[in-house]
Protein backbone atom coordinates (compact mmCIF):
# COMPACT_ATOMS: atom_id res chain seq x y z
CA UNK A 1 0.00 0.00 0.00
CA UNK A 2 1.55 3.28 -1.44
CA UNK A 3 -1.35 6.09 -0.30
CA UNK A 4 -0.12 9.76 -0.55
CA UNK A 5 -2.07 13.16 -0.30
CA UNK A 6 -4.58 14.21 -3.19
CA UNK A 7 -3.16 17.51 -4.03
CA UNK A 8 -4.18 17.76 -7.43
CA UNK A 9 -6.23 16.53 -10.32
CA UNK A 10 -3.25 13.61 -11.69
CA UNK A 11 -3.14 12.49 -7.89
CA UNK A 12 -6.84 12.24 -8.20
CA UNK A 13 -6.97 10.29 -11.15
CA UNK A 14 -3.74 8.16 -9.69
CA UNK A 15 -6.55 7.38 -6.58
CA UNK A 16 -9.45 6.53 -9.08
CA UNK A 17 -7.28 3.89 -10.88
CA UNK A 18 -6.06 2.16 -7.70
CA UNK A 19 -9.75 2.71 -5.80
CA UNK A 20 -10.76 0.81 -8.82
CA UNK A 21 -8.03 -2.22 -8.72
CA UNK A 22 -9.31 -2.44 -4.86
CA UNK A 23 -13.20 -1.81 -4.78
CA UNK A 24 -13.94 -5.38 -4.42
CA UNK A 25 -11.69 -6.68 -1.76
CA UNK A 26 -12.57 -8.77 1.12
CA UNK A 27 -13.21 -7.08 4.58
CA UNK A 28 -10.33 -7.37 6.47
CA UNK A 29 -7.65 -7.29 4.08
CA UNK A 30 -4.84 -4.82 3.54
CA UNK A 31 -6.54 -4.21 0.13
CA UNK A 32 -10.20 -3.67 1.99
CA UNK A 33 -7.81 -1.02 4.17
CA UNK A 34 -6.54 0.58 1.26
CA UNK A 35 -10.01 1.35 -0.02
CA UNK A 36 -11.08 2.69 2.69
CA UNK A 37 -8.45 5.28 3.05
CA UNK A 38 -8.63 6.19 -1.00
CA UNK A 39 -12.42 6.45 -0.63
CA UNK A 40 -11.94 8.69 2.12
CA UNK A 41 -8.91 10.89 0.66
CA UNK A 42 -11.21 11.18 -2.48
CA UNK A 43 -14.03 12.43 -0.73
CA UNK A 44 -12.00 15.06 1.27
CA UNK A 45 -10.66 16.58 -2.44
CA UNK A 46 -13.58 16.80 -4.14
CA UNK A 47 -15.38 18.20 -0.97
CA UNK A 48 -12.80 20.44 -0.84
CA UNK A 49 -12.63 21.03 -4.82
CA UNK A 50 -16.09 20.63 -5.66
CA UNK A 51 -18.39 21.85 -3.53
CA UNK A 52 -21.86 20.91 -3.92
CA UNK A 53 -24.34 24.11 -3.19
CA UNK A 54 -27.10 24.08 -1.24
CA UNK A 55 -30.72 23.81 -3.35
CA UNK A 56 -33.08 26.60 -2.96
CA UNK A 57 -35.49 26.28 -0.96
CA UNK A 58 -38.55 26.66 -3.75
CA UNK A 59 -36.66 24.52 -5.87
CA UNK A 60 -37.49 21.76 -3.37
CA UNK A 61 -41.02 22.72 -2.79
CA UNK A 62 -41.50 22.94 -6.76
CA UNK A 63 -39.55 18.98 -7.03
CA UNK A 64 -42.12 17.51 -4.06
CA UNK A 65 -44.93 19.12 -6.31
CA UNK A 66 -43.85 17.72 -9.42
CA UNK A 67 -43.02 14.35 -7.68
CA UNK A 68 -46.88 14.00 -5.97
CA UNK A 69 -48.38 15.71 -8.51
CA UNK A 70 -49.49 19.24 -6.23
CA UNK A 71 -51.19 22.31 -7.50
CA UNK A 72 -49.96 25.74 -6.41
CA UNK A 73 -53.55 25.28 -4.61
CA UNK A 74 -52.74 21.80 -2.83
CA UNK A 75 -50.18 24.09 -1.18
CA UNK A 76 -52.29 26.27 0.98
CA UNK A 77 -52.73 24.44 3.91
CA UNK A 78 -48.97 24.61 4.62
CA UNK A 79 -48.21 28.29 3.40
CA UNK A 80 -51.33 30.24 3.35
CA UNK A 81 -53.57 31.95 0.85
CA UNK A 82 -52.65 30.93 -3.05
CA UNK A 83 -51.85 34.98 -3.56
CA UNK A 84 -49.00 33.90 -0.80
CA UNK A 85 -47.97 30.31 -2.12
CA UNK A 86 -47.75 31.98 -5.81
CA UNK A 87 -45.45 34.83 -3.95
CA UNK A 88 -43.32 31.74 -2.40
CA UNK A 89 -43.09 30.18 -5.48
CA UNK A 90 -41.54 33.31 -7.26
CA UNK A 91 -39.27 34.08 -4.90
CA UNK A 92 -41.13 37.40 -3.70
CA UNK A 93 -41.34 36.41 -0.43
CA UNK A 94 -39.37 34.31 1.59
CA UNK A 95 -39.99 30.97 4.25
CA UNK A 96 -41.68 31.55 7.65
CA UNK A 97 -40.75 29.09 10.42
CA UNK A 98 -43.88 27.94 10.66
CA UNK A 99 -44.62 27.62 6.96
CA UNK A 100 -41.52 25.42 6.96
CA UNK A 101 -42.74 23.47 9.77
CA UNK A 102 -46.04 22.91 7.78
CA UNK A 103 -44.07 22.03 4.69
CA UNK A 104 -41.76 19.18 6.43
CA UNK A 105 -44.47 17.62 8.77
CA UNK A 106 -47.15 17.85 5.82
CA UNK A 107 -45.49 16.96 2.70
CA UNK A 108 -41.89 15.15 4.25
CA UNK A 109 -39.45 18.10 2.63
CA UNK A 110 -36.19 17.75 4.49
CA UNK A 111 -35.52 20.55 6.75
CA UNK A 112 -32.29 20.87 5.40
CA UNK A 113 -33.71 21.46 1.98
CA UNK A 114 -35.99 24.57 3.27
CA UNK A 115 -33.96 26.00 5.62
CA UNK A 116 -30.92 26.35 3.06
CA UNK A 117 -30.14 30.30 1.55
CA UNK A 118 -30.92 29.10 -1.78
């Protein structure tokens, strides 16, 4: 086992090849270690290289929607009047606490998801 720092997109690629000659090995084994610590030192440059941004919040109202099928109108009971749902879904006016409350207990969005700056 030769594992050194990812400092740069050929070490990266140097990982990916040997993660690859080792992604199958038995638990236990030196080559089961080795994976491990590639998978981990991979994750740590890209994390660090390739940050992945946070979704907007209507973004993840909009995908729930889509994904169940909900009207701008099916939306009321968790943000209020359809003159205010249409303003959260344009971006006019932002989140309340409790709106987001409604919106993860009612319709299982992550609070994560709504609670992010988008």
């Amino acid at each position: 086992m030769n594992i050194k720092p990812i400092r740069n997109e050929d070490d990266l690629r140097a990982a990916f090849q040997q993660l690859e000659r080792v992604f199958q090995a038995q638990a236990g084994t030196l080559e089961a270690d080795e994976m491990e610590i590639l998978v981990t030192l991979i994750e740590g440059y890209e994390r660090k290289h390739y940050p992945i941004a946070a979704a907007d919040p209507v973004d993840a109202i909009k995908f729930r929607m889509e994904q169940q099928g909900l009207t701008q109108k099916d939306l009321e009971p968790f943000i209020g009047s359809s003159g205010r749902v249409s303003e959260v879904l344009n971006h006019k006016r932002g989140l309340s606490l409790q709106m987001i409350k409604r919106l993860h207990n009612g319709l299982n969005i992550p609070y994560e998801s709504l609670l992010s700056a988008g």
